[in-house]
C-alpha atoms as a PDB file:
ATOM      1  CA  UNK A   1       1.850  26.805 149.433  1.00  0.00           C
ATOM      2  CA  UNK A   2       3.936  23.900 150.034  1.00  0.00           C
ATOM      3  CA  UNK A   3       3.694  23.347 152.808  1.00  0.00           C
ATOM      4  CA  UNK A   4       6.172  19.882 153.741  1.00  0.00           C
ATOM      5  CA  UNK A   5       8.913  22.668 151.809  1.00  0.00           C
ATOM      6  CA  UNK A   6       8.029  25.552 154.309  1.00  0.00           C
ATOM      7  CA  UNK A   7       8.818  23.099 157.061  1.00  0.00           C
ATOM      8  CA  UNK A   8      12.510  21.791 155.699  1.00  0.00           C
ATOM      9  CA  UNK A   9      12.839  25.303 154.886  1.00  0.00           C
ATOM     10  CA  UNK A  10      11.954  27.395 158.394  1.00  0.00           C
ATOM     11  CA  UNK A  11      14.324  24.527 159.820  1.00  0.00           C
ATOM     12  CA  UNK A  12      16.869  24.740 158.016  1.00  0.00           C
ATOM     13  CA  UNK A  13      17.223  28.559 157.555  1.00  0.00           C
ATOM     14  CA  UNK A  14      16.755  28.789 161.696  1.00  0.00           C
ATOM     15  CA  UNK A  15      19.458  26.129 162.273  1.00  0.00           C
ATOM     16  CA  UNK A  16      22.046  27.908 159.737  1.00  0.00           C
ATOM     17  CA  UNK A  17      21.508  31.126 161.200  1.00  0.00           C
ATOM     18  CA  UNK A  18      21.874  29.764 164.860  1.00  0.00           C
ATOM     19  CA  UNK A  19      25.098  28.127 163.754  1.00  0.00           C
ATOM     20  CA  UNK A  20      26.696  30.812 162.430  1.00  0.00           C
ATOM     21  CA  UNK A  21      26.105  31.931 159.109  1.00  0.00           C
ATOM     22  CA  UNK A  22      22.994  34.384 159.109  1.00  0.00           C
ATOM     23  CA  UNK A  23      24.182  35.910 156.285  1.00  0.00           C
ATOM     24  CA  UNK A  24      23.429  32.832 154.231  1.00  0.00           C
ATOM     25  CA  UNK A  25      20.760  32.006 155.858  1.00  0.00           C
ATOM     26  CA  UNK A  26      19.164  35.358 154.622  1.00  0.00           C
ATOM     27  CA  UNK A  27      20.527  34.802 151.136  1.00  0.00           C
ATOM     28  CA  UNK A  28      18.895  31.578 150.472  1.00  0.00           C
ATOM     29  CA  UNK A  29      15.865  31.462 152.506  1.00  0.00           C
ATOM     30  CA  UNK A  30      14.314  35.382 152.836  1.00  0.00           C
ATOM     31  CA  UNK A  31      12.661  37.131 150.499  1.00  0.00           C
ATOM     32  CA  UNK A  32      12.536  40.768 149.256  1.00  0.00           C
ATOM     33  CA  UNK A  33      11.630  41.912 153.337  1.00  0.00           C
ATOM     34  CA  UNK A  34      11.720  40.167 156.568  1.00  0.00           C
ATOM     35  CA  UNK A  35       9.799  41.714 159.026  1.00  0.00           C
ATOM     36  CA  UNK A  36      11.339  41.167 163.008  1.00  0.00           C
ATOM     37  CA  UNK A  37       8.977  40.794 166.178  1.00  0.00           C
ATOM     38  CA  UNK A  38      11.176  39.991 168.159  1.00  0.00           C
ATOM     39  CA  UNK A  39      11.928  42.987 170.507  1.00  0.00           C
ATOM     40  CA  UNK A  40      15.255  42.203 170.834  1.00  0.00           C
ATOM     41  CA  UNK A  41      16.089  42.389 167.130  1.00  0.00           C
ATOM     42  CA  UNK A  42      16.364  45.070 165.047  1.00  0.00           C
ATOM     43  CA  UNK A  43      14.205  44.878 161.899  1.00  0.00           C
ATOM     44  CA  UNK A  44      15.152  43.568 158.882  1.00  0.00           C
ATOM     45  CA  UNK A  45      17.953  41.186 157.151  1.00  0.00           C
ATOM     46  CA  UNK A  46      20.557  43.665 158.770  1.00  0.00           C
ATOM     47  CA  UNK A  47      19.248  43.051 162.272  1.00  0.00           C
ATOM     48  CA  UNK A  48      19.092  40.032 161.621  1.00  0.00           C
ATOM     49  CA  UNK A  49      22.045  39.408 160.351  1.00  0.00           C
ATOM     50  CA  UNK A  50      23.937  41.686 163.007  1.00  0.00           C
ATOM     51  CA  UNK A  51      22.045  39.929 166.085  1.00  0.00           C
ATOM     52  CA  UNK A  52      22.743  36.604 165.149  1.00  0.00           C
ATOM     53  CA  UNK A  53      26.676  37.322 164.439  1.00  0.00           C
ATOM     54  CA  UNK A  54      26.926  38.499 167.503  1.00  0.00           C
ATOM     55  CA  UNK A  55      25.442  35.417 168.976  1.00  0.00           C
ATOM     56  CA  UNK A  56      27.930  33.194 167.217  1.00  0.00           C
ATOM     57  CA  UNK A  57      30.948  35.471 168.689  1.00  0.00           C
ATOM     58  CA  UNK A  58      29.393  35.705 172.204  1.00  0.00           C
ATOM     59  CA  UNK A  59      28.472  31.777 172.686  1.00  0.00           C
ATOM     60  CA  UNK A  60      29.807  29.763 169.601  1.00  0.00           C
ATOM     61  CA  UNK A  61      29.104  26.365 171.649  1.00  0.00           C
ATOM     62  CA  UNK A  62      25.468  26.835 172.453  1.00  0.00           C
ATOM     63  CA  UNK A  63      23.415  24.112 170.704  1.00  0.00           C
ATOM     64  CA  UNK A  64      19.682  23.717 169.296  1.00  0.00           C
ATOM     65  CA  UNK A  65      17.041  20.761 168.800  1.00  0.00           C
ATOM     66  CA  UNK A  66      14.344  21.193 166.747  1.00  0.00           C
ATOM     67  CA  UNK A  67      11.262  19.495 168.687  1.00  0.00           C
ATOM     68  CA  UNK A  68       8.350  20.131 166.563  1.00  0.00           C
ATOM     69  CA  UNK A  69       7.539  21.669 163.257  1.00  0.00           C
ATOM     70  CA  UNK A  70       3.935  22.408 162.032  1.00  0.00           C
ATOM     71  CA  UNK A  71       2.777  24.512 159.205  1.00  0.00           C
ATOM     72  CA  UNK A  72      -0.545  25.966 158.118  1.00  0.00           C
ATOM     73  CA  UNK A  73      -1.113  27.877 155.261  1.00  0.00           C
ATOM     74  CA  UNK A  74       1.394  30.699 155.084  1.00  0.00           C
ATOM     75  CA  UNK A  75       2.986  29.943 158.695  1.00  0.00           C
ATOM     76  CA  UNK A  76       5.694  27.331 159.976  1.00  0.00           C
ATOM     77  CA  UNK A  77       6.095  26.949 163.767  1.00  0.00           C
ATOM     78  CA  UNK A  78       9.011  25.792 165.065  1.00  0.00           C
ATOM     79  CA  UNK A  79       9.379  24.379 168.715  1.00  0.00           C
ATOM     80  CA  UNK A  80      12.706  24.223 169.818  1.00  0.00           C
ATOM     81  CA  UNK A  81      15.047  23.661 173.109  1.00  0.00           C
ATOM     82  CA  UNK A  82      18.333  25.243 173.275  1.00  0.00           C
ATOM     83  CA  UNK A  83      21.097  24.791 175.232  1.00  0.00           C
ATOM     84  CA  UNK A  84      23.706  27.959 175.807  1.00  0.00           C
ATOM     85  CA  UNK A  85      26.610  28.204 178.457  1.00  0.00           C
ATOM     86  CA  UNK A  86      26.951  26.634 181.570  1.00  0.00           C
ATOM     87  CA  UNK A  87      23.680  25.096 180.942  1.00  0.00           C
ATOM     88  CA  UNK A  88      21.437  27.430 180.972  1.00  0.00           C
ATOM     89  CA  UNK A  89      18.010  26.179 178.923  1.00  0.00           C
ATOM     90  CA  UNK A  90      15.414  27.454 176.555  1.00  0.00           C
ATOM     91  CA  UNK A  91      12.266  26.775 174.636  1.00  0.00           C
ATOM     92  CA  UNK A  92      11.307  28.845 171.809  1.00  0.00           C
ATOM     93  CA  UNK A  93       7.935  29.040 170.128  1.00  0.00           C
ATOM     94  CA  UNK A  94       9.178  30.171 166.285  1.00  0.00           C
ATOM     95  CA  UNK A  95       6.532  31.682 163.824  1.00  0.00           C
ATOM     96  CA  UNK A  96       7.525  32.343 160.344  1.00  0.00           C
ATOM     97  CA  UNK A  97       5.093  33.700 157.584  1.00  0.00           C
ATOM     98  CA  UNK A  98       6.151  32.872 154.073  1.00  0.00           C
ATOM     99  CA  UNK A  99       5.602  34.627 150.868  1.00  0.00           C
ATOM    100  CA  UNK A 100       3.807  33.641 147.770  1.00  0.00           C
ATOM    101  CA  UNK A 101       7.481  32.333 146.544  1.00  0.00           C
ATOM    102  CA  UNK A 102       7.886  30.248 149.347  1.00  0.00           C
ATOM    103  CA  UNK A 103      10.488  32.630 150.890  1.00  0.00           C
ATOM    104  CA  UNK A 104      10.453  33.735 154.331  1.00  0.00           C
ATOM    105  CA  UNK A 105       9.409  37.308 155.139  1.00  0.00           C
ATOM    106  CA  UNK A 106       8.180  37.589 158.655  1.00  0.00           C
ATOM    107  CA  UNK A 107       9.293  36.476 162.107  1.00  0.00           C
ATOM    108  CA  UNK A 108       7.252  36.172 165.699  1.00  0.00           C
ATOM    109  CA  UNK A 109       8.541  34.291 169.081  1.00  0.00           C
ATOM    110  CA  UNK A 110       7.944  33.316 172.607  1.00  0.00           C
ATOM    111  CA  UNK A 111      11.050  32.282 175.049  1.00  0.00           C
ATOM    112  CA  UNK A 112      10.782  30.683 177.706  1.00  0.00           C
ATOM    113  CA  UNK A 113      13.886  29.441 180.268  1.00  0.00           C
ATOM    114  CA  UNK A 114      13.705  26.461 181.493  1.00  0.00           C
ATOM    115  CA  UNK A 115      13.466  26.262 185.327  1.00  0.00           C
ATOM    116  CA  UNK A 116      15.144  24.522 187.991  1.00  0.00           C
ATOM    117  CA  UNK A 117      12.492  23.166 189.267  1.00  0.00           C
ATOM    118  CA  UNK A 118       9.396  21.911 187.619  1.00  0.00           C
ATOM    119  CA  UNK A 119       5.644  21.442 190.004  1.00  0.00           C
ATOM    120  CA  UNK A 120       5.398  18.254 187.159  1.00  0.00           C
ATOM    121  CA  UNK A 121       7.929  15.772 186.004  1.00  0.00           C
ATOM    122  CA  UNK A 122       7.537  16.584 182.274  1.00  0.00           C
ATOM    123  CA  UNK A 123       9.750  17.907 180.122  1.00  0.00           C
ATOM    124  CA  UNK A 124       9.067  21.772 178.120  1.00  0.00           C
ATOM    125  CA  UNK A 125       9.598  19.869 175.224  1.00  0.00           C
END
């Protein structure tokens, strides 16, 4: 595993799809399956796909900073903080496995929204 290529790989597939082109994103970074964790996603490319078109239509402006990115054998994480309409904040925990081609084929997360109010002055991210 390469594991520097998983990394610019799990980022840049995630970003694509969040801005808009999931379709591509499945194309050139998913393998022959991609298994879907996420309850709120159907499984598969087409679920993918389908959920993240839907995103782009519903709230095109909503933005997304990769904060972190670790990998370990087969698995990238990816800690990011998102921003969607009228400011309402996010942190996602992001767990892709790869397969022995280097080609994404399985998905897990954790959201979190950001509070108003924090019992610490540090940031979720």
């Amino acid at each position: 595993m390469n594991l520097e290529q998983n990394k610019k790989n799990a980022v840049a597939f995630y970003r694509m799809a969040y801005e808009g082109n999931p379709s591509g994103a499945i194309e050139q970074y998913v393998g022959q399956e991609y298994i879907q964790h996420n309850p709120d996603v159907a499984d598969g490319k087409i679920g993918f796909i389908s959920y993240f078109e839907r995103m782009q239509v519903e709230y095109p402006n909503k933005t997304i900073d990769f904060v972190r990115c670790i990998a370990e054998g087969d698995l990238v994480a990816l800690h990011t903080h998102q921003v969607w309409p009228d400011n309402d904040q996010y942190i996602t925990m992001d767990f892709f496995r790869f397969d022995e081609q280097g080609k994404i084929c399985e998905h897990w997360d954790s959201i979190q929204q950001v509070p108003q109010k924090s019992a610490n002055p540090n940031t979720m991210y």
